[in-house]
C-alpha atoms as a PDB file:
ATOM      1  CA  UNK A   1    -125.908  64.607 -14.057  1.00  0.00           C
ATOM      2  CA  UNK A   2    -123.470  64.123 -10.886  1.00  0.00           C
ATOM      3  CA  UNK A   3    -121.107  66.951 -11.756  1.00  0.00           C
ATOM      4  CA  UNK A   4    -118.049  68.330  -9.221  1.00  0.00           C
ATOM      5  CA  UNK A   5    -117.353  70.951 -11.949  1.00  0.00           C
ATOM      6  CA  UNK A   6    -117.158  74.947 -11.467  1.00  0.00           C
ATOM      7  CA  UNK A   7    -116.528  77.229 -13.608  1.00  0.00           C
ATOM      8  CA  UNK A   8    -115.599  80.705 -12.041  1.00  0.00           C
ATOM      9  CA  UNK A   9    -115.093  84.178 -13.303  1.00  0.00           C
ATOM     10  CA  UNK A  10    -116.194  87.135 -10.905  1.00  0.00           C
ATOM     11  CA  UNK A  11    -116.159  87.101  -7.363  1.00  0.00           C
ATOM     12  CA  UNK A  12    -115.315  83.843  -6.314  1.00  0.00           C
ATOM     13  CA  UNK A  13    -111.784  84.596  -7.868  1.00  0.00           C
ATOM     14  CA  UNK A  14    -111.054  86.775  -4.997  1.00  0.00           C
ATOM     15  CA  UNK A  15    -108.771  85.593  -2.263  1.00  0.00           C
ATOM     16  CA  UNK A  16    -110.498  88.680  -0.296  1.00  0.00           C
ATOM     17  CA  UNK A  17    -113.473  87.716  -0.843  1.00  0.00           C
ATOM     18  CA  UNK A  18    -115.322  85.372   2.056  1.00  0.00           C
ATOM     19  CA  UNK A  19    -116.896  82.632  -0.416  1.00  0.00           C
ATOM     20  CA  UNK A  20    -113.820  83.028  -2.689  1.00  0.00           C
ATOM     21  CA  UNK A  21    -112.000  82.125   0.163  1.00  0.00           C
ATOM     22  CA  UNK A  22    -114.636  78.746   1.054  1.00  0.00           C
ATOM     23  CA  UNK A  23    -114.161  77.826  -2.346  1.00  0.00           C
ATOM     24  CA  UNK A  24    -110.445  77.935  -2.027  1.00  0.00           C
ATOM     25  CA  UNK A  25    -110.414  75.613   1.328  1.00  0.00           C
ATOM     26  CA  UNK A  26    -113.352  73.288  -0.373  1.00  0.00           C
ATOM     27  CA  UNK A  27    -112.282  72.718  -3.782  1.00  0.00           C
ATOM     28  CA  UNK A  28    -109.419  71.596  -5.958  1.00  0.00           C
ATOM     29  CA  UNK A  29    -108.372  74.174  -8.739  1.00  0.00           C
ATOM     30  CA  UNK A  30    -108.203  72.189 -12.185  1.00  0.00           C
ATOM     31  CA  UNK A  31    -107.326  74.882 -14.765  1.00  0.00           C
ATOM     32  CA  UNK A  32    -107.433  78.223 -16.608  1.00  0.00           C
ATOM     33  CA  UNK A  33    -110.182  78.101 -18.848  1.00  0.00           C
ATOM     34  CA  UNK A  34    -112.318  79.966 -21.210  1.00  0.00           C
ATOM     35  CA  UNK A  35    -116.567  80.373 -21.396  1.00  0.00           C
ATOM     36  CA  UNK A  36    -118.665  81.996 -24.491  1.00  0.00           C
ATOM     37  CA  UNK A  37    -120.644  84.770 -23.736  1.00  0.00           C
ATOM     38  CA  UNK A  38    -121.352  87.786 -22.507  1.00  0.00           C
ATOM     39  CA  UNK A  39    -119.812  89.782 -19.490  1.00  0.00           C
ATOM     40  CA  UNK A  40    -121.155  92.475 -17.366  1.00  0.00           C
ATOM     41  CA  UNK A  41    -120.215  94.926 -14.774  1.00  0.00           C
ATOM     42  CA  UNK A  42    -122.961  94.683 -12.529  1.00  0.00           C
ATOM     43  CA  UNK A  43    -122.160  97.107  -9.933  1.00  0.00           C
ATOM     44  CA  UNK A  44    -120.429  94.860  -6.983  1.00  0.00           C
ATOM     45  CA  UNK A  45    -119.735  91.741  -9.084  1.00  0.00           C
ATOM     46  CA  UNK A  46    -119.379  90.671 -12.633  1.00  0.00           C
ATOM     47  CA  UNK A  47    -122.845  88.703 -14.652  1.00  0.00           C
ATOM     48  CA  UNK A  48    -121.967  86.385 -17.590  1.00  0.00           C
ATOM     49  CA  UNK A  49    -124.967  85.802 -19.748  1.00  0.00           C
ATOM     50  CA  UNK A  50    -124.251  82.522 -22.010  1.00  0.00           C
ATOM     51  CA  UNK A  51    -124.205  83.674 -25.707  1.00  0.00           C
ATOM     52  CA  UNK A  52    -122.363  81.658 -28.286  1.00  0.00           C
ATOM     53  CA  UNK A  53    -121.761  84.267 -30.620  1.00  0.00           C
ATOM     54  CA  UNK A  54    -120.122  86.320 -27.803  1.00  0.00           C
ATOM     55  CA  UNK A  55    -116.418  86.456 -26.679  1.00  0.00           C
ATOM     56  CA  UNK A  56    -114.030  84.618 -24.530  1.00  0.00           C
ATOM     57  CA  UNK A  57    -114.716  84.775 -20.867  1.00  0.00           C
ATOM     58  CA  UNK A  58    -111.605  83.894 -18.567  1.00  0.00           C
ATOM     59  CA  UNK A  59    -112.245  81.675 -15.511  1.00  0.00           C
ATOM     60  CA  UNK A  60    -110.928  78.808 -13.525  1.00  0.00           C
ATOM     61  CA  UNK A  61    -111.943  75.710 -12.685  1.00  0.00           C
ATOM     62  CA  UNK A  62    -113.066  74.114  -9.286  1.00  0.00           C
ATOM     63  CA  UNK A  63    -113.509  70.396  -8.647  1.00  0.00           C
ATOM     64  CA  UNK A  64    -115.758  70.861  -4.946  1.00  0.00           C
ATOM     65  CA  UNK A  65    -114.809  68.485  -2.325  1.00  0.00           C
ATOM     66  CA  UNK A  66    -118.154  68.103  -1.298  1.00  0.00           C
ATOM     67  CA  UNK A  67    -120.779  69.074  -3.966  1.00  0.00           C
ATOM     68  CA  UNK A  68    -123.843  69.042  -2.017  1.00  0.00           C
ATOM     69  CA  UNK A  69    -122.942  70.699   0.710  1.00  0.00           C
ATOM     70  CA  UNK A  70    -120.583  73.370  -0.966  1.00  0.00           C
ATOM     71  CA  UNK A  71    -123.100  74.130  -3.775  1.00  0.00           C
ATOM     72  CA  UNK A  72    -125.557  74.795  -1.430  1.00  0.00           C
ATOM     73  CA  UNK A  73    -123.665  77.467   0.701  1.00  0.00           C
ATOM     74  CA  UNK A  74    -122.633  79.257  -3.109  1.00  0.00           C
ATOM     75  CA  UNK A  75    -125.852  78.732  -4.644  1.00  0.00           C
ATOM     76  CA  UNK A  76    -127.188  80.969  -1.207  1.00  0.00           C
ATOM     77  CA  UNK A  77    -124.578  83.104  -2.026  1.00  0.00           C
ATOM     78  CA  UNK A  78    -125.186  83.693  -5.292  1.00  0.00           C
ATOM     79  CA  UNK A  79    -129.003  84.309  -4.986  1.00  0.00           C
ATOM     80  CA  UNK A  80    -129.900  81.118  -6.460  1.00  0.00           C
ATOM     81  CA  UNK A  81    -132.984  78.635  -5.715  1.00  0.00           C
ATOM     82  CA  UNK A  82    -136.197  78.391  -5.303  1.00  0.00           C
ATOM     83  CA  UNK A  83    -135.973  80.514  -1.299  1.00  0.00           C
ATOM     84  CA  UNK A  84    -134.194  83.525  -2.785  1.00  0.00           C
ATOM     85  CA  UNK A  85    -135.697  86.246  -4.230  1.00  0.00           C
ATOM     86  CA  UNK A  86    -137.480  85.756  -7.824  1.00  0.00           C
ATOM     87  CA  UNK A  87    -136.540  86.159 -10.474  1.00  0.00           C
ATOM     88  CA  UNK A  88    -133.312  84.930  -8.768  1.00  0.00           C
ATOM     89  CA  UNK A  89    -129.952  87.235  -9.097  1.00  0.00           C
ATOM     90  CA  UNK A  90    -128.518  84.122 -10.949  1.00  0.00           C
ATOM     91  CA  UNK A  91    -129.082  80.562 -12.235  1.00  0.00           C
ATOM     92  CA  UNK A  92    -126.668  77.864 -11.738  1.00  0.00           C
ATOM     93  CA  UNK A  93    -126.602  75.330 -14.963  1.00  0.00           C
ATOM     94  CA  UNK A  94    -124.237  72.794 -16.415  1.00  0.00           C
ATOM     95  CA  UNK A  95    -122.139  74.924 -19.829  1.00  0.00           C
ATOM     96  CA  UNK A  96    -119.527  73.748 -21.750  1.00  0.00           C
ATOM     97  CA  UNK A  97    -116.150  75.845 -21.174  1.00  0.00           C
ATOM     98  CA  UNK A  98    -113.170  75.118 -22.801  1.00  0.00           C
ATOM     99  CA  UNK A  99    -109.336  74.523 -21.678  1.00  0.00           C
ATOM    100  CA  UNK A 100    -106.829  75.146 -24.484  1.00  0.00           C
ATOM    101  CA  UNK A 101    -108.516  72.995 -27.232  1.00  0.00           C
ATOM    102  CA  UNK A 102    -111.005  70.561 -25.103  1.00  0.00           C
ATOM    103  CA  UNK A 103    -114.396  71.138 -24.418  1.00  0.00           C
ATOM    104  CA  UNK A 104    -116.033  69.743 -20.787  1.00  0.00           C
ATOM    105  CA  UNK A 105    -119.191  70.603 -19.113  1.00  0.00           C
ATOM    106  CA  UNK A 106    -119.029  72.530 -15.767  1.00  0.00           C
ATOM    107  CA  UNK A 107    -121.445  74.505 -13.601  1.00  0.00           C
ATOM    108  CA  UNK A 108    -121.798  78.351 -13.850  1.00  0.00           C
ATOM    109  CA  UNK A 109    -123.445  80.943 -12.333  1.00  0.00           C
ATOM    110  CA  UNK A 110    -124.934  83.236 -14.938  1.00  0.00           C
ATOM    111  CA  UNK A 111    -126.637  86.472 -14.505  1.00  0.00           C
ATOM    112  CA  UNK A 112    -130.552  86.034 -14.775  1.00  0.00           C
ATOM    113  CA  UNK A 113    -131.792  90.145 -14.572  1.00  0.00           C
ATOM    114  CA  UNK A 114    -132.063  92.161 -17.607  1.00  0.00           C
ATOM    115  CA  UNK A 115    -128.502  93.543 -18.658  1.00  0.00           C
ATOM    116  CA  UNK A 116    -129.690  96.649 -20.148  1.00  0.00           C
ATOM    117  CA  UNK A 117    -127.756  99.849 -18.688  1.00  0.00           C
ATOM    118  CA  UNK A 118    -125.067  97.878 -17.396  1.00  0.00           C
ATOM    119  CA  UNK A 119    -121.272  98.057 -19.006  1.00  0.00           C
ATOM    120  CA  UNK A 120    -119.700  95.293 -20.954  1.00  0.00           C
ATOM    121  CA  UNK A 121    -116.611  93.855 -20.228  1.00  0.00           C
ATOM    122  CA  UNK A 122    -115.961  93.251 -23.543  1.00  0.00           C
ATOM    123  CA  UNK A 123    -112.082  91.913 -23.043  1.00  0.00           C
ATOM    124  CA  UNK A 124    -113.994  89.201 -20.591  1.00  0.00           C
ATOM    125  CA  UNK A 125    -111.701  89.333 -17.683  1.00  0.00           C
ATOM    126  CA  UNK A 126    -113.019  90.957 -14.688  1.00  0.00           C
ATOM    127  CA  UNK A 127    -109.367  90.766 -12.818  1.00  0.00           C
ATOM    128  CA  UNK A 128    -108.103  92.859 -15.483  1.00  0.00           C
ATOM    129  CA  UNK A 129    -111.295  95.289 -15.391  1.00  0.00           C
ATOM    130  CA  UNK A 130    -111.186  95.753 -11.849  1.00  0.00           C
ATOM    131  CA  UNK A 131    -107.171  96.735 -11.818  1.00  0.00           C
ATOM    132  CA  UNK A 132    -107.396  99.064 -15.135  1.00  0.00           C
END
């Protein structure tokens, strides 16, 4: 599936942050939107874990300019494919996310370690974690 679609919650939502600002200069922002799972404070950055039965993670979504390209330099960023470390840090796949009452499919980076230890972010916005 050809898909230009990113959904965003952690790191790549900050202005201060280097790839947060490549995504900002190489992609399109389409909307506020929501994800079901699980979030977790992983130390330096956030980890969703996909869980339907979970809560409402807040994000935004990216249309890339240049898919290819800009999904390579995030994947490398992210600690995903096949010349990172394994088990990578996460795993890029296509997840449906929702904005106000419709559904689409999008890419996300979700946390592939084991979550045990860490703390939930149970309200599922990491903005709002990081200021409180």
């Amino acid at each position: 599936m050809n898909n230009n679609l990113l959904f965003v919650y952690g790191s790549l939502l900050d202005g201060n942050n280097e790839f947060g600002r490549y995504l900002l200069h190489n992609a399109d922002f389409v909307d506020i939107a929501i994800f079901k799972g699980r979030l977790y404070n992983c130390g330096e950055y956030p980890g969703a874990i996909a869980d339907d039965a979970g809560y409402d993670i807040k994000g935004r979504i990216y249309c890339l300019n240049n898919p290819a390209n800009d999904f390579d330099i995030l994947d490398d960023y992210e600690g995903f494919g096949a010349e990172q470390i394994q088990p990578n840090l996460f795993i890029r796949q296509l997840e449906t996310v929702t904005i106000e009452s419709k559904s689409i499919e999008c890419w996300i980076y979700l946390y592939n370690l084991p979550v045990n230890g860490l703390t939930e972010i149970i309200t599922g916005d990491y903005s709002a974690y990081l200021k409180a």
